[in-house]
PDB file of N, CA and C in Angstrom:
ATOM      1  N   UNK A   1       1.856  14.444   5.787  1.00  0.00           N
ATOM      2  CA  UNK A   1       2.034  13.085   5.327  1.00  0.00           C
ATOM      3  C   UNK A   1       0.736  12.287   5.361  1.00  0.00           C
ATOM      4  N   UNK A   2      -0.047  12.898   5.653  1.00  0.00           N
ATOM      5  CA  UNK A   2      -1.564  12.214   6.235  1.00  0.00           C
ATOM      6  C   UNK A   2      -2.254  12.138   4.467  1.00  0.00           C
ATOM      7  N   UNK A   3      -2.164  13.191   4.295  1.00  0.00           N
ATOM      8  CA  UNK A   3      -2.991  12.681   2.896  1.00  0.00           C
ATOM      9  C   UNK A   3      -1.833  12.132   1.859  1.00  0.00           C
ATOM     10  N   UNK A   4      -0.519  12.044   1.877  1.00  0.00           N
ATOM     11  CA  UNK A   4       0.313  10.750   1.109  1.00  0.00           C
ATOM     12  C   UNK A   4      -0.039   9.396   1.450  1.00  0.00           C
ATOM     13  N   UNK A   5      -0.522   9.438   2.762  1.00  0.00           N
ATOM     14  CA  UNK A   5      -0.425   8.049   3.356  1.00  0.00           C
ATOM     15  C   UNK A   5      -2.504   7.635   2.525  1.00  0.00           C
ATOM     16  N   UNK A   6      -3.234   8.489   2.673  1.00  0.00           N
ATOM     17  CA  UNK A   6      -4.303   8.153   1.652  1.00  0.00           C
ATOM     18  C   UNK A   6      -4.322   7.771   0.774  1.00  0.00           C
ATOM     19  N   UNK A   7      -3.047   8.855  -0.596  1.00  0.00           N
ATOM     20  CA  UNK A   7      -3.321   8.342  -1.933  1.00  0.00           C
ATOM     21  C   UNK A   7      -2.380   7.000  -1.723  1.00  0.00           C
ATOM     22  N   UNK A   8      -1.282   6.650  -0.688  1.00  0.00           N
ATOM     23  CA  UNK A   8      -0.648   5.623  -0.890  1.00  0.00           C
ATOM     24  C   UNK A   8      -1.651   4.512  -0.810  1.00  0.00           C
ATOM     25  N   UNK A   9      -2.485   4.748  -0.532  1.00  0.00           N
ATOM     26  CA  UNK A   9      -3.835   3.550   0.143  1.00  0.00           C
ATOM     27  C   UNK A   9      -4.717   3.610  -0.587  1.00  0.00           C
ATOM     28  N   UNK A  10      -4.801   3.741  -1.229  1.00  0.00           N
ATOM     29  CA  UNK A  10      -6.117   4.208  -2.788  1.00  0.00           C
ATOM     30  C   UNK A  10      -4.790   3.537  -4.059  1.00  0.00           C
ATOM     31  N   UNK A  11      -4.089   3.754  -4.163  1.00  0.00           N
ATOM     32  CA  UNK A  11      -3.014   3.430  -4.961  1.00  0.00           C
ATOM     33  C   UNK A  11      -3.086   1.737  -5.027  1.00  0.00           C
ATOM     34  N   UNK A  12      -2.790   1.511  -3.704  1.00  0.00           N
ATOM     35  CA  UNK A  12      -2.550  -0.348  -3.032  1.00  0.00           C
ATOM     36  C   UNK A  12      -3.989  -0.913  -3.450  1.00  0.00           C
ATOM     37  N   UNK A  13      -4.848  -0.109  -2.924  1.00  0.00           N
ATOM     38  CA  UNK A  13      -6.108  -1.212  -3.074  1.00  0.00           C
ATOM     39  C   UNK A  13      -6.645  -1.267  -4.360  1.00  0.00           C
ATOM     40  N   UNK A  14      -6.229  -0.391  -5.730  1.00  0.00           N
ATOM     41  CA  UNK A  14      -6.260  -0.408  -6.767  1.00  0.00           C
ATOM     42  C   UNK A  14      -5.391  -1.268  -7.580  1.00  0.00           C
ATOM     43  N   UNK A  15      -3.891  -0.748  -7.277  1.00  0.00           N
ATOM     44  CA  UNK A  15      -3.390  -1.834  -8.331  1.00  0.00           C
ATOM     45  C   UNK A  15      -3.792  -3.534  -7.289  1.00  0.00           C
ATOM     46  N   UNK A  16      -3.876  -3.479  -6.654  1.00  0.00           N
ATOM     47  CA  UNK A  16      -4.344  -4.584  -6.183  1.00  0.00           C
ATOM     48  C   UNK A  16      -5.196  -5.452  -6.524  1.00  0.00           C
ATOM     49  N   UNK A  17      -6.425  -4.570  -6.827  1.00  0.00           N
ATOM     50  CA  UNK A  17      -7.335  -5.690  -7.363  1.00  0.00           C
ATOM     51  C   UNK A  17      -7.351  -5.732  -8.615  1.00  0.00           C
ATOM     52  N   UNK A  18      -6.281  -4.694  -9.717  1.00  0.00           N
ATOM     53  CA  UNK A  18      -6.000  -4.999 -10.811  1.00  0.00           C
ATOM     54  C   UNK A  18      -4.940  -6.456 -10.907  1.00  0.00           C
ATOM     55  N   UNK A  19      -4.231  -6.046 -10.367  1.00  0.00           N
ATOM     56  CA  UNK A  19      -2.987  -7.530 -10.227  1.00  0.00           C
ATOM     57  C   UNK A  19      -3.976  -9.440 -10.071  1.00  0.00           C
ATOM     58  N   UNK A  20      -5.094  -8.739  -8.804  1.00  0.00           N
ATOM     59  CA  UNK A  20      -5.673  -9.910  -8.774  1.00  0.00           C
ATOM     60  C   UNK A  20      -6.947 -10.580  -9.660  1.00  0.00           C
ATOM     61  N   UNK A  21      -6.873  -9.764 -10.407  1.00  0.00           N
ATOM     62  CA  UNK A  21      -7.917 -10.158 -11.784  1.00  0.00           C
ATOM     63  C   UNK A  21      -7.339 -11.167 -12.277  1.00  0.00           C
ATOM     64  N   UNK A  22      -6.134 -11.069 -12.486  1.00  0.00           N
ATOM     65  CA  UNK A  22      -5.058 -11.621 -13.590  1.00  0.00           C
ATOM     66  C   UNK A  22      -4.138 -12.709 -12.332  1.00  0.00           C
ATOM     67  N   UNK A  23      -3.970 -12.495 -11.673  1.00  0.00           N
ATOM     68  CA  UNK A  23      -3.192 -13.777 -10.561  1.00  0.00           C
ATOM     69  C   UNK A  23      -3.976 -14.679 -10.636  1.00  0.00           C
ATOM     70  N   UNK A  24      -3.375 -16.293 -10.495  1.00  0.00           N
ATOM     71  CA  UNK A  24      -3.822 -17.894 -10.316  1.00  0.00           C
ATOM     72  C   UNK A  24      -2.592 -17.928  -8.641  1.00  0.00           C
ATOM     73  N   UNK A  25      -3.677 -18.455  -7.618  1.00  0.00           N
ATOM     74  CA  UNK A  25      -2.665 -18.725  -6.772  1.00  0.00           C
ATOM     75  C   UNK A  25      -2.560 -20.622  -6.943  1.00  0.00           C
ATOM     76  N   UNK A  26      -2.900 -20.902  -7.690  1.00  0.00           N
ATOM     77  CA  UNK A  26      -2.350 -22.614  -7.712  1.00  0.00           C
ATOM     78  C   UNK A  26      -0.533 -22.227  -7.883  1.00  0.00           C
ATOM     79  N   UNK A  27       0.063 -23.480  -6.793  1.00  0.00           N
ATOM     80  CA  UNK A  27       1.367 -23.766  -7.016  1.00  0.00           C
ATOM     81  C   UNK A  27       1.645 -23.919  -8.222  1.00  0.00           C
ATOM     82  N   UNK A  28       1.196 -24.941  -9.196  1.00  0.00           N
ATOM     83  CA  UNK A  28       1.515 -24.850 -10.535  1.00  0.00           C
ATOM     84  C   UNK A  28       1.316 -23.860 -11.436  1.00  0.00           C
ATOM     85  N   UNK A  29       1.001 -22.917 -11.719  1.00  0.00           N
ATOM     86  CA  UNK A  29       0.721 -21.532 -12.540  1.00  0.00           C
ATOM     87  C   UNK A  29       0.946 -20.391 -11.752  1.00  0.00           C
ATOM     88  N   UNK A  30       1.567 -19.873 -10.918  1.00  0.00           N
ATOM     89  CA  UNK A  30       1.244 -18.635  -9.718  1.00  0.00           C
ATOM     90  C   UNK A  30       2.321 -18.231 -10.263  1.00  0.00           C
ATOM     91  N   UNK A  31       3.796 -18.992 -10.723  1.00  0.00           N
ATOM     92  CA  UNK A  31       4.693 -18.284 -11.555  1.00  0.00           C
ATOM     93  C   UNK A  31       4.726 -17.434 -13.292  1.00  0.00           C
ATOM     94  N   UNK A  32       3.950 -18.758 -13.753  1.00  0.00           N
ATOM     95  CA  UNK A  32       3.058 -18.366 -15.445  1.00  0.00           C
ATOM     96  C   UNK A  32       1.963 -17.179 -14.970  1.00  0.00           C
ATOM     97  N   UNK A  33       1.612 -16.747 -13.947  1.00  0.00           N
ATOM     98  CA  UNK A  33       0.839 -16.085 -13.995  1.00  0.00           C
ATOM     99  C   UNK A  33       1.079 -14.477 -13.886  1.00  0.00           C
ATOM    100  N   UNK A  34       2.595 -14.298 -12.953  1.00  0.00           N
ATOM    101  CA  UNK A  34       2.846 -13.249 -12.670  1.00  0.00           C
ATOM    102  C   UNK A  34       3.608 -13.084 -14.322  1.00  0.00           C
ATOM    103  N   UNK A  35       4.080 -13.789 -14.910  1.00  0.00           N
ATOM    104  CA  UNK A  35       5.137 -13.931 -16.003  1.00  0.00           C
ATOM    105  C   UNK A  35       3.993 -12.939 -17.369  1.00  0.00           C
ATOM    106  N   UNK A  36       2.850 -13.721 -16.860  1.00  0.00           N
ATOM    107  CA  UNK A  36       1.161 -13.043 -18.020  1.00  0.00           C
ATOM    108  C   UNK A  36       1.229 -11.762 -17.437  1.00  0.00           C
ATOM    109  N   UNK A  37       0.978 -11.306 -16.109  1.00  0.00           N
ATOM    110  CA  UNK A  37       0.895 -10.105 -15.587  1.00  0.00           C
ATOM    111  C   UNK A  37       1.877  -8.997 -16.403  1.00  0.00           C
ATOM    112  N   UNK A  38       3.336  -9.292 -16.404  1.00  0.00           N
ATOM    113  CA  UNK A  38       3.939  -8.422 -17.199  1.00  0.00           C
ATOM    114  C   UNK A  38       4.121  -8.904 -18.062  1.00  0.00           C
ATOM    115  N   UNK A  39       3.786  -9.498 -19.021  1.00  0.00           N
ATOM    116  CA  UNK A  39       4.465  -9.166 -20.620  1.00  0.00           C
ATOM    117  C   UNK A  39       2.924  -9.289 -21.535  1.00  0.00           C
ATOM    118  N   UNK A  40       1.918  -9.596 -21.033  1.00  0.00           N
ATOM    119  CA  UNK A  40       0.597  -9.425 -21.601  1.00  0.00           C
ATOM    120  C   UNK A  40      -0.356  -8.717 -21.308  1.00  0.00           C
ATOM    121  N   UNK A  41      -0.438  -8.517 -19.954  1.00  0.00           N
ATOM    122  CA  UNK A  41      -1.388  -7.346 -19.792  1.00  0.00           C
ATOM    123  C   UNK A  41      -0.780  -5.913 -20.018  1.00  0.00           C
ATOM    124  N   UNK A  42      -1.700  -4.877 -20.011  1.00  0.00           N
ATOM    125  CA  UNK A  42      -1.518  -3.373 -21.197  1.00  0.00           C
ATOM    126  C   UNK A  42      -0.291  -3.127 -19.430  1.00  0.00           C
ATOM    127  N   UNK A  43       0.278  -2.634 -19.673  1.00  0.00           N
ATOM    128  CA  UNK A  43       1.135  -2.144 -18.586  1.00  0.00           C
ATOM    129  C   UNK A  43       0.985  -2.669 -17.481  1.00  0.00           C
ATOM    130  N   UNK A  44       0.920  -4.133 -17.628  1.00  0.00           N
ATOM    131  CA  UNK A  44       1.122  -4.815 -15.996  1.00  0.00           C
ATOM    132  C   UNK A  44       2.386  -4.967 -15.575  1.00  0.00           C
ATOM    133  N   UNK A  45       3.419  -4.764 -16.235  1.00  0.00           N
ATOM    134  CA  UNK A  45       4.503  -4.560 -15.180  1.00  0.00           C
ATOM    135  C   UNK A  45       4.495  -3.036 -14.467  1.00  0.00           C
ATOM    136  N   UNK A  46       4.040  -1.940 -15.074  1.00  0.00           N
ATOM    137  CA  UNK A  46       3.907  -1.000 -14.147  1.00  0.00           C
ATOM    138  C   UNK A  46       2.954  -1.193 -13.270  1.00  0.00           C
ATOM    139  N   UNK A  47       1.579  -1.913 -13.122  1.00  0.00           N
ATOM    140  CA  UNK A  47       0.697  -2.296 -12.443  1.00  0.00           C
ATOM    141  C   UNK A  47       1.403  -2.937 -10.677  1.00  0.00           C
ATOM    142  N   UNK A  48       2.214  -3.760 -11.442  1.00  0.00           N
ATOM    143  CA  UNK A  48       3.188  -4.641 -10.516  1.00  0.00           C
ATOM    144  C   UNK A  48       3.986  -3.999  -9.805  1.00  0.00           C
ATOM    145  N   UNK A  49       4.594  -3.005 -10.525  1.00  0.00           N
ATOM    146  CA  UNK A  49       6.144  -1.937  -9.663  1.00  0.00           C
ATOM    147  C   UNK A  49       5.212  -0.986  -9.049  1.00  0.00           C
ATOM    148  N   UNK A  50       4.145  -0.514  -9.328  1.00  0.00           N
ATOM    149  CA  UNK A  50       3.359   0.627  -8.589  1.00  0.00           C
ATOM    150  C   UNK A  50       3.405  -0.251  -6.956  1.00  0.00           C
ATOM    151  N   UNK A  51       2.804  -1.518  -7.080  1.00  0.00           N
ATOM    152  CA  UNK A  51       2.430  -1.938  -6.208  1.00  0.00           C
ATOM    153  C   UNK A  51       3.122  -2.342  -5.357  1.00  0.00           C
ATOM    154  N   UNK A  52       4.668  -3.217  -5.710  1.00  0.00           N
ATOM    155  CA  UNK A  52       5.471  -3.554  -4.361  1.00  0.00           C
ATOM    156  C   UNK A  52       5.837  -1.847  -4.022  1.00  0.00           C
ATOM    157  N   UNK A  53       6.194  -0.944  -5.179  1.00  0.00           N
ATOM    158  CA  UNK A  53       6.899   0.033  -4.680  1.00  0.00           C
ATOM    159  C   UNK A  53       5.724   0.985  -3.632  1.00  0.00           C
ATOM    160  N   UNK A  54       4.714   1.001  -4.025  1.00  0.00           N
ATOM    161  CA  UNK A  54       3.377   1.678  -3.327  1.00  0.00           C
ATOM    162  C   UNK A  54       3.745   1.168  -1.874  1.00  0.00           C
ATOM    163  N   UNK A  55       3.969   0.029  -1.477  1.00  0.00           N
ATOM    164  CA  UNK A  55       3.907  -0.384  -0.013  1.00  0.00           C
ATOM    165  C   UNK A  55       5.226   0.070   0.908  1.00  0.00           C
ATOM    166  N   UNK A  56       6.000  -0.110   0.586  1.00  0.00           N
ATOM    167  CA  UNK A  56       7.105   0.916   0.582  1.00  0.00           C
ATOM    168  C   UNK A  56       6.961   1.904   0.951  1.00  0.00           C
ATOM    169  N   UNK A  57       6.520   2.673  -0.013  1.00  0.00           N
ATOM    170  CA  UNK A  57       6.194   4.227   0.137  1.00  0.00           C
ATOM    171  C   UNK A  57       4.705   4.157   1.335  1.00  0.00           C
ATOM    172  N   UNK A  58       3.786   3.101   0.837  1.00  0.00           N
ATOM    173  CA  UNK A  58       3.071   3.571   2.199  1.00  0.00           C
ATOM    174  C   UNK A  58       3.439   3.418   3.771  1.00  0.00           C
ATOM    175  N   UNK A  59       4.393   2.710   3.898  1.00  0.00           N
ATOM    176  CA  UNK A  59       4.880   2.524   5.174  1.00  0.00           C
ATOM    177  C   UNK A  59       5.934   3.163   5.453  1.00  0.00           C
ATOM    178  N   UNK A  60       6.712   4.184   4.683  1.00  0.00           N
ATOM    179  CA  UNK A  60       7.129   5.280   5.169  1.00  0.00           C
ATOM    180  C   UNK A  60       6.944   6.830   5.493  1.00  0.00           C
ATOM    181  N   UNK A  61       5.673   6.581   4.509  1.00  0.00           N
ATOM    182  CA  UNK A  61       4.613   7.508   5.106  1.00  0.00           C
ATOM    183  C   UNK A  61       3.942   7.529   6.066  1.00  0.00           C
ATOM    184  N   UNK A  62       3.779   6.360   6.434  1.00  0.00           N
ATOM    185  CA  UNK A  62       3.040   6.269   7.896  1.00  0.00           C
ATOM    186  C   UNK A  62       3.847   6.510   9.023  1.00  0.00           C
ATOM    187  N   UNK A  63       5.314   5.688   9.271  1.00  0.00           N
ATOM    188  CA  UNK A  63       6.226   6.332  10.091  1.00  0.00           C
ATOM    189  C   UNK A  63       6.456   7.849  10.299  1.00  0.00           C
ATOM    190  N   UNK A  64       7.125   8.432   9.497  1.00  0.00           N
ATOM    191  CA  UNK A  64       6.976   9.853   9.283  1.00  0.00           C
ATOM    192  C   UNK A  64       5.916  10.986  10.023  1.00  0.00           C
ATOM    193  N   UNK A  65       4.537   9.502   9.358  1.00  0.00           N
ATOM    194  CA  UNK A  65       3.294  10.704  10.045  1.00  0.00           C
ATOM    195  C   UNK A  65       3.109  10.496  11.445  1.00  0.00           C
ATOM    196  N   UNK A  66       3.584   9.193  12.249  1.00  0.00           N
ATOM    197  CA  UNK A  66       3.244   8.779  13.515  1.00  0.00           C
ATOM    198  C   UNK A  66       4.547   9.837  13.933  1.00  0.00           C
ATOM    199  N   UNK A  67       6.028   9.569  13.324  1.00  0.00           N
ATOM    200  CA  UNK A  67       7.143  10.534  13.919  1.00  0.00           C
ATOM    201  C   UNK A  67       6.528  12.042  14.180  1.00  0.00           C
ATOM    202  N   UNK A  68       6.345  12.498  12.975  1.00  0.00           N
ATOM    203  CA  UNK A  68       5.686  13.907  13.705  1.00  0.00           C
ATOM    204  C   UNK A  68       4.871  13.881  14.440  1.00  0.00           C
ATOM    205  N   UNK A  69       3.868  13.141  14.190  1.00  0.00           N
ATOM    206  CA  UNK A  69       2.747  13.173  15.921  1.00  0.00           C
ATOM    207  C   UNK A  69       3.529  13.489  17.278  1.00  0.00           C
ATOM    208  N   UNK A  70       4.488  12.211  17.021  1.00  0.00           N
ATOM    209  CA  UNK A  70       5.058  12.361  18.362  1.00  0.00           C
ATOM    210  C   UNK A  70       6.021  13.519  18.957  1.00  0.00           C
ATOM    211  N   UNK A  71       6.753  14.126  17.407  1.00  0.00           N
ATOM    212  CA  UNK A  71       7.781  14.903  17.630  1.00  0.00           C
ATOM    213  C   UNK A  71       6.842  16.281  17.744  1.00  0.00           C
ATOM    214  N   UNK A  72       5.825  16.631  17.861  1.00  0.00           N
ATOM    215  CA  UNK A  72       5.309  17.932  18.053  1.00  0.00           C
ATOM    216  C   UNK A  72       3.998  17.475  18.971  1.00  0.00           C
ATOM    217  N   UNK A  73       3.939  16.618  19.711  1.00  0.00           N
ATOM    218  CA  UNK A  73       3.379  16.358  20.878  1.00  0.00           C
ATOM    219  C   UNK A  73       2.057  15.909  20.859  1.00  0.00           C
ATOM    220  N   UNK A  74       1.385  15.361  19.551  1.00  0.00           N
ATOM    221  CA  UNK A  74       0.069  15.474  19.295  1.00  0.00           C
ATOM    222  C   UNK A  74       0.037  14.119  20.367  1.00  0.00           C
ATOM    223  N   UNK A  75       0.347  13.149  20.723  1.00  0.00           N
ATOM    224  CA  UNK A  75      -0.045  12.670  21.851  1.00  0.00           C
ATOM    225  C   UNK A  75      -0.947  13.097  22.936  1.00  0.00           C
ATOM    226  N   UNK A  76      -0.947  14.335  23.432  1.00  0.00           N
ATOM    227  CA  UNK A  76      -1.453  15.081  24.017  1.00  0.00           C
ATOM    228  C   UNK A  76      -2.866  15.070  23.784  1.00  0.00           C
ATOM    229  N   UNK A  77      -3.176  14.840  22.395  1.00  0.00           N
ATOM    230  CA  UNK A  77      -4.533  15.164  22.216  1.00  0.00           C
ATOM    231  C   UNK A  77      -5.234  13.946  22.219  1.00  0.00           C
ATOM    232  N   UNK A  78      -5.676  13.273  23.298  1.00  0.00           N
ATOM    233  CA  UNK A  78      -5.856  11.948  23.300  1.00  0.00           C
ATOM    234  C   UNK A  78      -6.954  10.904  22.388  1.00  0.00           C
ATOM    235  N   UNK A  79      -8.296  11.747  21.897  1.00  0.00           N
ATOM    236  CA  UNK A  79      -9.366  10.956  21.446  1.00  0.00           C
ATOM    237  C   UNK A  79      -8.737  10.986  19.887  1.00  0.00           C
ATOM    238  N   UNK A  80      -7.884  12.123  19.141  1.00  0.00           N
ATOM    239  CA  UNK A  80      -6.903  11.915  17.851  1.00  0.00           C
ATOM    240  C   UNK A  80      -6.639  10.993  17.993  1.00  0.00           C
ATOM    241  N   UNK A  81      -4.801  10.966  19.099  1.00  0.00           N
ATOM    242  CA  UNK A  81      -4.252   9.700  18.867  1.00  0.00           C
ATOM    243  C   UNK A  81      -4.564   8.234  18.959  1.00  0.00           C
ATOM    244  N   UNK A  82      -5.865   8.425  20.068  1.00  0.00           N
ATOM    245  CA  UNK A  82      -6.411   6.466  20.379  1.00  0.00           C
ATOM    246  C   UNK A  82      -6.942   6.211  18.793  1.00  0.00           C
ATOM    247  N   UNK A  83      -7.485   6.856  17.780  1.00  0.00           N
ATOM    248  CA  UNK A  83      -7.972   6.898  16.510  1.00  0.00           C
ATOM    249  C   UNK A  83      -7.049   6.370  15.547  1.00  0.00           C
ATOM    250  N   UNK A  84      -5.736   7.150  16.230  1.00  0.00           N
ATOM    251  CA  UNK A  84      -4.772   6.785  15.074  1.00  0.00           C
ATOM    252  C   UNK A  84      -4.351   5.422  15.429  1.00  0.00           C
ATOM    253  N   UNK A  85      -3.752   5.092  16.319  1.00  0.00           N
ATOM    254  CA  UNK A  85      -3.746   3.578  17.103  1.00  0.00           C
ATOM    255  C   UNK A  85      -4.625   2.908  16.575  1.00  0.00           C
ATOM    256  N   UNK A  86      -5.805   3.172  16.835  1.00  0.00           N
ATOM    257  CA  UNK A  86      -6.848   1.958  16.249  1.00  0.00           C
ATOM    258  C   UNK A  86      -6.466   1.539  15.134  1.00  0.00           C
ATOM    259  N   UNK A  87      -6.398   2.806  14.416  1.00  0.00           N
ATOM    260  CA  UNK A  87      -6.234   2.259  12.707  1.00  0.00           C
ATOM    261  C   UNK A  87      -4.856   1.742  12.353  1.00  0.00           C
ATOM    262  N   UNK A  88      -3.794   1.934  13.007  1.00  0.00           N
ATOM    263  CA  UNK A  88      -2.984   1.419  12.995  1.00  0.00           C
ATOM    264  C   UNK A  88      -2.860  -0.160  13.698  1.00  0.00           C
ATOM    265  N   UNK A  89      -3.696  -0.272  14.418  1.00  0.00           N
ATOM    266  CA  UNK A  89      -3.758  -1.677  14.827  1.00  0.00           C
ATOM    267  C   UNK A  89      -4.271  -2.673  13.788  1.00  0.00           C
TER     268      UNK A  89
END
């Protein structure tokens, strides 16, 4: 799950800064803006569904990968897991 949880993270920080090319966070337009996102940009509603659905998927990839750590004892291996912690912090 370790390298799902990568491309899930290469995925996020991509459509991400595609989405934010095109986002206005002013209160007045932040709705007109997501509304431009899908129906004017070349496939920004898939841009958009990659992305809530990407987070999703990356945070059940990450569970999964911390579950097996734990369920096959990699705890044990201590300078791994303080690594993984970190980055999870």
């Amino acid at each position: 799950f370790g390298s799902l949880l990568g491309i899930c993270l290469i995925i996020q920080i991509l459509t991400g800064l595609f989405l934010a090319m095109h986002y206005t966070s002013d209160t007045l337009t932040a709705f007109s803006s997501v509304a431009h996102i899908c129906r004017d940009v070349n496939y920004g509603w898939l841009i958009r569904n990659l992305h809530a659905n990407g987070a999703s998927m990356f945070f059940m990839c990450l569970f999964l990968h911390v579950g097996r750590g734990i369920y096959y004892g990699s705890y044990l291996y201590k300078e791994t897991w303080n690594i993984g912690v970190i980055l999870l912090l």
